[in-house]
N, C-alpha and C. Protein backbone atom coordinates (compact mmCIF):
# COMPACT_ATOMS: atom_id res chain seq x y z
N UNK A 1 97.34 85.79 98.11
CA UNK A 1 97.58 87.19 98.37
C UNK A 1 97.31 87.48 99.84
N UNK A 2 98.24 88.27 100.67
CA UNK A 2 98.02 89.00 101.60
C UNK A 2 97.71 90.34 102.14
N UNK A 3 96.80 90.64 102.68
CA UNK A 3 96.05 92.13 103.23
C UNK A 3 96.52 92.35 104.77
N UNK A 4 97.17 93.52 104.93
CA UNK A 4 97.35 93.75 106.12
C UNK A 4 97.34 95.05 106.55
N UNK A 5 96.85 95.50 107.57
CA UNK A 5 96.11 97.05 108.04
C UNK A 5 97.45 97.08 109.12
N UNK A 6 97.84 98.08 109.31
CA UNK A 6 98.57 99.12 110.47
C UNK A 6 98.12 100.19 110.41
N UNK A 7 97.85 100.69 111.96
CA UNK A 7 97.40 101.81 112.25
C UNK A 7 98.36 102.29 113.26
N UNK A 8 98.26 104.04 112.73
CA UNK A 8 99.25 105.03 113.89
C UNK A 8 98.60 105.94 114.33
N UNK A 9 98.88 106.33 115.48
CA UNK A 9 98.03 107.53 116.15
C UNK A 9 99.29 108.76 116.11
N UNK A 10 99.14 110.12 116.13
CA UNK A 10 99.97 110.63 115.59
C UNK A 10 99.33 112.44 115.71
N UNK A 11 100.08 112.87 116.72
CA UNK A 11 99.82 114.33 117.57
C UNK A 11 100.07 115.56 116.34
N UNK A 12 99.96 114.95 115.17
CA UNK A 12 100.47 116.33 114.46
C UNK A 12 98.72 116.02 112.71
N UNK A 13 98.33 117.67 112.37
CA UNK A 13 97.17 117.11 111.41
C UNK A 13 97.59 116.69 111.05
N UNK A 14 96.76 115.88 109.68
CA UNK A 14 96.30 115.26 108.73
C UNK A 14 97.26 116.00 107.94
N UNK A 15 97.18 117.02 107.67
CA UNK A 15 98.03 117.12 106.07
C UNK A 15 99.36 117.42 106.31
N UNK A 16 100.21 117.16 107.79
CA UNK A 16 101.00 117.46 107.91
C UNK A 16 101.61 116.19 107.84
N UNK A 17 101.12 114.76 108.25
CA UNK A 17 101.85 113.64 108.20
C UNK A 17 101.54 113.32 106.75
N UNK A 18 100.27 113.94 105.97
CA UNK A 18 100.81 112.85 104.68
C UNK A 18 101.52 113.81 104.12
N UNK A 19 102.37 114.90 104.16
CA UNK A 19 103.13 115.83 103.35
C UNK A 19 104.55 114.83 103.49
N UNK A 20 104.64 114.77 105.56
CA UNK A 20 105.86 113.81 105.90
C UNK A 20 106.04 112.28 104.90
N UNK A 21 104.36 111.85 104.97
CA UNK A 21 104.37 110.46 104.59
C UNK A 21 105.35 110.43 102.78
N UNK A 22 105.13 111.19 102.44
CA UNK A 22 105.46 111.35 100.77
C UNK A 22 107.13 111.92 100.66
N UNK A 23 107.59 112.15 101.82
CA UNK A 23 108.94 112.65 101.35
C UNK A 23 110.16 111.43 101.25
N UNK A 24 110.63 111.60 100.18
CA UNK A 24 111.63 110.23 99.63
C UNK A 24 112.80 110.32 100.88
N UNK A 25 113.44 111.42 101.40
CA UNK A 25 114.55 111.21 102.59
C UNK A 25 113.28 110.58 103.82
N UNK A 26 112.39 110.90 104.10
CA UNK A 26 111.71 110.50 105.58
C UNK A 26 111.73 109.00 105.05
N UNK A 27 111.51 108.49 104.21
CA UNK A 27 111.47 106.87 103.84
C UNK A 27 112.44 106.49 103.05
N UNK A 28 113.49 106.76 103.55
CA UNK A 28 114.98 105.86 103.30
C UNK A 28 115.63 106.32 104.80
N UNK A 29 115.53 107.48 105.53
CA UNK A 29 115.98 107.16 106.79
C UNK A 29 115.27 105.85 107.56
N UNK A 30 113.49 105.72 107.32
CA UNK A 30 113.21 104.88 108.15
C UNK A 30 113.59 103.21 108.01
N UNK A 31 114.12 103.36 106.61
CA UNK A 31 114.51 101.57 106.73
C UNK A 31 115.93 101.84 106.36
N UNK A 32 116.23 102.92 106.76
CA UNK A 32 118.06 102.46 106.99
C UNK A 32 118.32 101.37 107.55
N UNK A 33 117.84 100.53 108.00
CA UNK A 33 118.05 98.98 108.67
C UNK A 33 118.29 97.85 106.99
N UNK A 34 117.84 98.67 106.88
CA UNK A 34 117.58 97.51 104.66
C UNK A 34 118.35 98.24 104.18
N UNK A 35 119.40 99.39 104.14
CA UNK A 35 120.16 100.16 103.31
C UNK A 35 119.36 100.36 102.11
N UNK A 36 117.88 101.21 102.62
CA UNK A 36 117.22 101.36 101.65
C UNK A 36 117.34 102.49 100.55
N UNK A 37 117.71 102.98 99.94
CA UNK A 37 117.60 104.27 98.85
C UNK A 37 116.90 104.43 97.81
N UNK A 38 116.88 105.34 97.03
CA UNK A 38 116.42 105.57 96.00
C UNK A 38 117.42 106.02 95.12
N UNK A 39 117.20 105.13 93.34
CA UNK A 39 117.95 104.76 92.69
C UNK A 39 117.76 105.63 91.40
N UNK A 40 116.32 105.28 91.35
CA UNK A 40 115.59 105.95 90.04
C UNK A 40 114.35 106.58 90.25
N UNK A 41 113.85 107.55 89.33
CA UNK A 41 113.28 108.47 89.07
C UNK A 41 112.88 109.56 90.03
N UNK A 42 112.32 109.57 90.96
CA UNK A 42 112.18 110.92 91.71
C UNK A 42 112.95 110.35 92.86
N UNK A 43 114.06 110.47 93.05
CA UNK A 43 115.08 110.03 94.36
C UNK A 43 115.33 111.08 95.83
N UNK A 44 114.46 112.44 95.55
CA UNK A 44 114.25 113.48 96.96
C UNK A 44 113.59 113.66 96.54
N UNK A 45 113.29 114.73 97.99
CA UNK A 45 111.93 115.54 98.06
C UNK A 45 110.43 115.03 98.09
N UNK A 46 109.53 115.58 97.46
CA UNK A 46 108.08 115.03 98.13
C UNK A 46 107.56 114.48 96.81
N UNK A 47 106.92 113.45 97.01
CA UNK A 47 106.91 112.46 95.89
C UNK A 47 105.18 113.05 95.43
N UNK A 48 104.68 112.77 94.03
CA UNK A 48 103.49 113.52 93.71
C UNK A 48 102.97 112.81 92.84
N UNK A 49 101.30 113.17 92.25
CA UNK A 49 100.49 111.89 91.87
C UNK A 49 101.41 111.60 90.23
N UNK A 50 101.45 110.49 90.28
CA UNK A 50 102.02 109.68 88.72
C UNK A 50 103.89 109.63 88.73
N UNK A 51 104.50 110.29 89.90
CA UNK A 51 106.05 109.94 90.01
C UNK A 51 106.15 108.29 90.25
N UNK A 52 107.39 108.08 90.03
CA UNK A 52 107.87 106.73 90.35
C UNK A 52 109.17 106.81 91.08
N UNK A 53 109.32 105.97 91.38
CA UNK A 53 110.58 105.95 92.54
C UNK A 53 111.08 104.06 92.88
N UNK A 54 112.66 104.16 92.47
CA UNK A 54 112.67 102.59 92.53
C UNK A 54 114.00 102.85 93.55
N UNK A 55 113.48 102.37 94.39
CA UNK A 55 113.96 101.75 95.82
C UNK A 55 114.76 100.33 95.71
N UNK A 56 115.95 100.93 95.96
CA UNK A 56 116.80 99.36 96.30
C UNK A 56 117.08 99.27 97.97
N UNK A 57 117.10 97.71 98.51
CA UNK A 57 116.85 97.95 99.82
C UNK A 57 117.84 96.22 99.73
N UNK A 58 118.35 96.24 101.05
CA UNK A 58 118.68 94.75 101.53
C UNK A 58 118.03 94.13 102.57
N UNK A 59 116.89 92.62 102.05
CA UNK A 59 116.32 92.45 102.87
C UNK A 59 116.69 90.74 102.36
N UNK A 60 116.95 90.26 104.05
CA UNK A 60 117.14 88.63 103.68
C UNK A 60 118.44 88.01 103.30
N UNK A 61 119.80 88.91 103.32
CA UNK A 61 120.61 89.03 102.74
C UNK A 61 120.51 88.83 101.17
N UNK A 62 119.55 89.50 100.18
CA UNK A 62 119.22 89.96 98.92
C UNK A 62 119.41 91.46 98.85
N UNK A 63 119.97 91.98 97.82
CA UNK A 63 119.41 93.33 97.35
C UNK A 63 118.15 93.11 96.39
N UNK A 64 117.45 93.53 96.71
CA UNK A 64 116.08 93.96 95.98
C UNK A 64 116.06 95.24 95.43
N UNK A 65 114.86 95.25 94.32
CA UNK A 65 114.65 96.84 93.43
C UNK A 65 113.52 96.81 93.29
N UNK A 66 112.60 97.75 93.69
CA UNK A 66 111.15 97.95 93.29
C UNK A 66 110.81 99.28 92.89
N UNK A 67 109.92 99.05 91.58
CA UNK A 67 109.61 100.58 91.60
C UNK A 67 108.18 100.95 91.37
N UNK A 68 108.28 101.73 92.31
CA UNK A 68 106.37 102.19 92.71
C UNK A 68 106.00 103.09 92.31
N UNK A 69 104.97 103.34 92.05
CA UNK A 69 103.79 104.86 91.50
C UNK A 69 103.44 105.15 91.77
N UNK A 70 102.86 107.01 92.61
CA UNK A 70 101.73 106.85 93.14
C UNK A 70 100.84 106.92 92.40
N UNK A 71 99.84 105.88 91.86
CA UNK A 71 98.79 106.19 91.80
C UNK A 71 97.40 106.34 91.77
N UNK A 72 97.38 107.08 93.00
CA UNK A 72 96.02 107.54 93.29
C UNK A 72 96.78 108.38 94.34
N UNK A 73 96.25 110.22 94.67
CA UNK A 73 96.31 111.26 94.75
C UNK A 73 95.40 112.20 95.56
N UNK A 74 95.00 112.26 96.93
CA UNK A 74 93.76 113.13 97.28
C UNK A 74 94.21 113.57 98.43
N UNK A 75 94.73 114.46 98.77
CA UNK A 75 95.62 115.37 100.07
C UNK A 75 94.34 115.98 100.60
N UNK A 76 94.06 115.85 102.05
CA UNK A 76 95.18 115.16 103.11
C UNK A 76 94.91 114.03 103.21
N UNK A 77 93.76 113.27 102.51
CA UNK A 77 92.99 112.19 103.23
C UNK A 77 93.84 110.66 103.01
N UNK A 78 94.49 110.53 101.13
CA UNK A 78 94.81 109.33 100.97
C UNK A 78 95.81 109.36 100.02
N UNK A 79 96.45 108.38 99.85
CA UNK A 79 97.57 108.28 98.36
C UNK A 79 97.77 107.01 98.23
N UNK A 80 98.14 106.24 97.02
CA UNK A 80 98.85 104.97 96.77
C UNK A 80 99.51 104.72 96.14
N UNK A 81 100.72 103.80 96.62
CA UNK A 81 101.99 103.48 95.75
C UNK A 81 101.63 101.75 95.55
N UNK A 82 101.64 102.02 94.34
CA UNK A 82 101.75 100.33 93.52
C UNK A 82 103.01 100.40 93.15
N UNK A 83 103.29 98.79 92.65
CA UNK A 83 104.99 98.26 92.55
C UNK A 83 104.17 98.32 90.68
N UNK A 84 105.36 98.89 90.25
CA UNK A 84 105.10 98.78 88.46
C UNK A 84 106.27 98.01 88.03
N UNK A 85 107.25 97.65 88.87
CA UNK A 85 108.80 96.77 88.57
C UNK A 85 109.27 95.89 89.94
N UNK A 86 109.13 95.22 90.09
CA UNK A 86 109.86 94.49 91.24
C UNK A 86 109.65 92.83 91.77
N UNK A 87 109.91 92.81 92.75
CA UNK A 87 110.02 91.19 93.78
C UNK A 87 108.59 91.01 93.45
N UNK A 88 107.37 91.62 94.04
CA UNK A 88 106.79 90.89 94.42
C UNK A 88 105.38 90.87 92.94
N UNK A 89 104.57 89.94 92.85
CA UNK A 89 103.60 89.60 92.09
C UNK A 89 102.48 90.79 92.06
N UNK A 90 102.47 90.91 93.38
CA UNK A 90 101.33 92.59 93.60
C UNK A 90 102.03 93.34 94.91
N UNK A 91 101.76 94.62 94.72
CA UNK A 91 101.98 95.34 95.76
C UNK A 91 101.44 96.57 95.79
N UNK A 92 100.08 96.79 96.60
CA UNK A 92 99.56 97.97 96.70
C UNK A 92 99.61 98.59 97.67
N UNK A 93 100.00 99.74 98.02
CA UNK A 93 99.90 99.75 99.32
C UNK A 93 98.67 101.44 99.36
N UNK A 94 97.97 101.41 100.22
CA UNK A 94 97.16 102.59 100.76
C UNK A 94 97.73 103.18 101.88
N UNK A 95 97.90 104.17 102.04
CA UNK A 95 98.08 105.45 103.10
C UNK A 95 96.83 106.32 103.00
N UNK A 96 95.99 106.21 104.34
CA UNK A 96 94.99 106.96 105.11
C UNK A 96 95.08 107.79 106.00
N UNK A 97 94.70 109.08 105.77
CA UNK A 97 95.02 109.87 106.90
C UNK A 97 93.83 110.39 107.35
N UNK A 98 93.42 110.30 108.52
CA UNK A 98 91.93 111.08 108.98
C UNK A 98 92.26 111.96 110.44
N UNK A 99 91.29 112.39 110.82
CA UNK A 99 91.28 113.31 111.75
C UNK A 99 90.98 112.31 113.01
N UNK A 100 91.71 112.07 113.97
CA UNK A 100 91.34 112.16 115.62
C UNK A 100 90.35 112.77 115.99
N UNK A 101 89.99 114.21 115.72
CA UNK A 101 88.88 115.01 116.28
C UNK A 101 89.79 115.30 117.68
N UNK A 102 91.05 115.36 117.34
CA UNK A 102 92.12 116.38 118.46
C UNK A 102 92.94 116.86 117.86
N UNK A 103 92.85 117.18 117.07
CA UNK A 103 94.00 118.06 116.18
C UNK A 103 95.01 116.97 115.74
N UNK A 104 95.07 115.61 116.05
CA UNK A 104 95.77 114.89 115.34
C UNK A 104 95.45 113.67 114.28
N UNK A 105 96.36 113.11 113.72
CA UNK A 105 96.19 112.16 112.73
C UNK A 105 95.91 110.44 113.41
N UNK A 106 94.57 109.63 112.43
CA UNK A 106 94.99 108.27 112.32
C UNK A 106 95.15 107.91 111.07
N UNK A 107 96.43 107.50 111.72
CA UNK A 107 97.00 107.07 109.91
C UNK A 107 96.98 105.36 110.13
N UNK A 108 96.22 105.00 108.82
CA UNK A 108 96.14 103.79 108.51
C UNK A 108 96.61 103.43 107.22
N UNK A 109 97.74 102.52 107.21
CA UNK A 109 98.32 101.83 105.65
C UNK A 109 97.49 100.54 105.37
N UNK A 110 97.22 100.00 104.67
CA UNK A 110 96.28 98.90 104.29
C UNK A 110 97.30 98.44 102.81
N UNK A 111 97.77 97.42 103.39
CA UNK A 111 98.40 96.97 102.26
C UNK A 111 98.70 95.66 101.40
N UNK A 112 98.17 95.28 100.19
CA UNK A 112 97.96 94.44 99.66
C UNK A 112 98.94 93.89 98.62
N UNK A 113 99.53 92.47 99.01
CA UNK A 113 100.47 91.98 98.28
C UNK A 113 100.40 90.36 98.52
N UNK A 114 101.30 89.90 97.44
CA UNK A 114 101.56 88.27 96.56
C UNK A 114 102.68 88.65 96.59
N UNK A 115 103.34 87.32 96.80
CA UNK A 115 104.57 86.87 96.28
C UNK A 115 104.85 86.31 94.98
N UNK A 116 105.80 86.45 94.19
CA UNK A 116 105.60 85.12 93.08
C UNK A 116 105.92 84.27 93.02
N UNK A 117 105.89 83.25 92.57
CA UNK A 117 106.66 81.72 92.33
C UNK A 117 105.68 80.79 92.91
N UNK A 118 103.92 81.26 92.64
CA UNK A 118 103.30 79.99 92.82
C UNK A 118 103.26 79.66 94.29
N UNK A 119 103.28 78.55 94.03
CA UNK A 119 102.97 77.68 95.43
C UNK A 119 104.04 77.95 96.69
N UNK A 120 105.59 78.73 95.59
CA UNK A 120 106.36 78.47 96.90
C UNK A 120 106.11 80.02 97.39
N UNK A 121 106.10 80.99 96.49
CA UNK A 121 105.49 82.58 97.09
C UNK A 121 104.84 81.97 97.79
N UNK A 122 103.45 81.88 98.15
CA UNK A 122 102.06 81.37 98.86
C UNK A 122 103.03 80.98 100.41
N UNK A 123 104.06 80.02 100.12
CA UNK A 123 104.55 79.54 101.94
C UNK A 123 105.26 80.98 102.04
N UNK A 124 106.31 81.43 101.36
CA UNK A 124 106.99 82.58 101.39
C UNK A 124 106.13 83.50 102.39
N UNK A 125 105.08 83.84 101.50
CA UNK A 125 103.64 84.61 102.97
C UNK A 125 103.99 84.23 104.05
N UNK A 126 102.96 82.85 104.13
CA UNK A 126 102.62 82.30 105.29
C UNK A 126 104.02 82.25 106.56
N UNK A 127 104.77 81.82 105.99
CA UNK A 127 105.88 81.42 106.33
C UNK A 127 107.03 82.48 107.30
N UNK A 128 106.97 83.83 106.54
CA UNK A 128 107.77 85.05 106.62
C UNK A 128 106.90 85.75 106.84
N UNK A 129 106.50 86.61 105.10
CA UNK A 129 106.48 87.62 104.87
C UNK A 129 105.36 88.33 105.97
N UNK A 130 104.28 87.25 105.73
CA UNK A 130 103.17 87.96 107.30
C UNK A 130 103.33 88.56 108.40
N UNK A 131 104.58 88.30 109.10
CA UNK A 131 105.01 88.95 109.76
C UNK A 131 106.07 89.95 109.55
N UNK A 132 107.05 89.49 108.69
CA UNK A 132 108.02 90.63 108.38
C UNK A 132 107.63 91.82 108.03
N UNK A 133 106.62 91.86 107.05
CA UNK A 133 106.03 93.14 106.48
C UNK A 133 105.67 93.65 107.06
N UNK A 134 104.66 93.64 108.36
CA UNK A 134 104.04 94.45 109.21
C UNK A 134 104.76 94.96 110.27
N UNK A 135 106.08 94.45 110.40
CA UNK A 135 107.25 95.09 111.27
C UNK A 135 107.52 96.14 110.53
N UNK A 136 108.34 95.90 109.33
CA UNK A 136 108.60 96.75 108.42
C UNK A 136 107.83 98.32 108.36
N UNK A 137 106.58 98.06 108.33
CA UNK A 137 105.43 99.33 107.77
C UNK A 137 105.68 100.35 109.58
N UNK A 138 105.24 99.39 110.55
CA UNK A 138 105.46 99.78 112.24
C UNK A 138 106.57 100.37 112.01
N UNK A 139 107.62 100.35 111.72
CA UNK A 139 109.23 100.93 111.80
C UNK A 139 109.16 102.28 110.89
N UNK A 140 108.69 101.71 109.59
CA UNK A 140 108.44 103.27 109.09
C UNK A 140 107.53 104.44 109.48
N UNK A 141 106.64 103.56 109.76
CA UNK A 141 105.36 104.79 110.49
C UNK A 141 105.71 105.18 111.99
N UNK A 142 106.90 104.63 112.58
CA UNK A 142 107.25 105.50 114.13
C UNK A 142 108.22 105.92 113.47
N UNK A 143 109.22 106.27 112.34
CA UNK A 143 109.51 107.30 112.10
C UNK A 143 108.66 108.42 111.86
N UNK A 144 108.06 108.19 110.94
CA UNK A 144 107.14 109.36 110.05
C UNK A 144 106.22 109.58 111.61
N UNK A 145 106.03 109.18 112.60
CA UNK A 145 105.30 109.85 113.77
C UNK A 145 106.11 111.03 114.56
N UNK A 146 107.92 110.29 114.42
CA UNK A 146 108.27 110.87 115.67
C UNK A 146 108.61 112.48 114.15
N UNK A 147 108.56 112.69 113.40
CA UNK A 147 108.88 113.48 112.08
C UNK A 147 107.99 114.69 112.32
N UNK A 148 106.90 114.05 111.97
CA UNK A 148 105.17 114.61 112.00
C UNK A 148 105.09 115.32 113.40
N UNK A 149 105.29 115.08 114.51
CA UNK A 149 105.32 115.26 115.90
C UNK A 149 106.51 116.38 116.02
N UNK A 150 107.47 116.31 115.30
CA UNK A 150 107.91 118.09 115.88
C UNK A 150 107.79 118.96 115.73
């Protein structure tokens, strides 16, 4: 299993980026690079504690489908989307939002995931995903900054 932290600094409060962080259009514009959308169950608007939402995306030349939950729920400070259907073996991810002590946000994602298939998931990590993923999360969170910021 892999753990990986990204952090954003981010000129707008706390409850204004995780309102941004939760809206289903702000996270399918940001990986329009994966022709990412939403397929099933809450597909717009601002996503809320116990919705699900299954995201099809092209990554790797694969279409992939995952579908996540949030759950866990505490505005402005935190939220989490787990995978309840998809690619990978685990996928948790945390969104943190705290105060700067300047009127703006540090937002930190902390996110925890496996691949499956054993031994060959395990290189899959090492191999890729360690780095791909943390591009990935960077790309979405300078959207949701430059969002949050007007």
């Amino acid at each position: 299993m892999t753990r990986f932290e990204v952090v954003a600094n981010i000129a707008a409060p706390p409850q204004r980026v995780f309102d941004v962080s939760l809206e289903v259009e702000v996270h399918t514009a940001s990986m329009s690079g994966s022709a990412e959308r939403a397929v099933d169950g809450v597909t717009s608007g601002r996503l809320r504690p116990g919705d699900t939402v299954t995201w099809q995306a092209t990554h790797f030349g694969l279409r992939w489908r995952m579908t996540s939950r949030i759950s866990a729920f505490d505005p402005p400070r935190f939220f989490v989307d787990e995978q309840v259907r998809g690619p990978f073996k685990r996928w948790h991810h945390a969104h943190h939002f705290d105060p700067d002590g300047h009127g703006g946000t540090v937002m930190r994602d902390v996110i925890d995931f496996a691949a499956p298939l054993g031994p060959l998931g395990i290189a899959a990590e090492r191999l890729v995903l360690n780095r791909y993923m943390p591009r990935l999360i960077n790309l979405r969170n300078e959207h949701v900054k430059a969002i949050a910021e007007r």
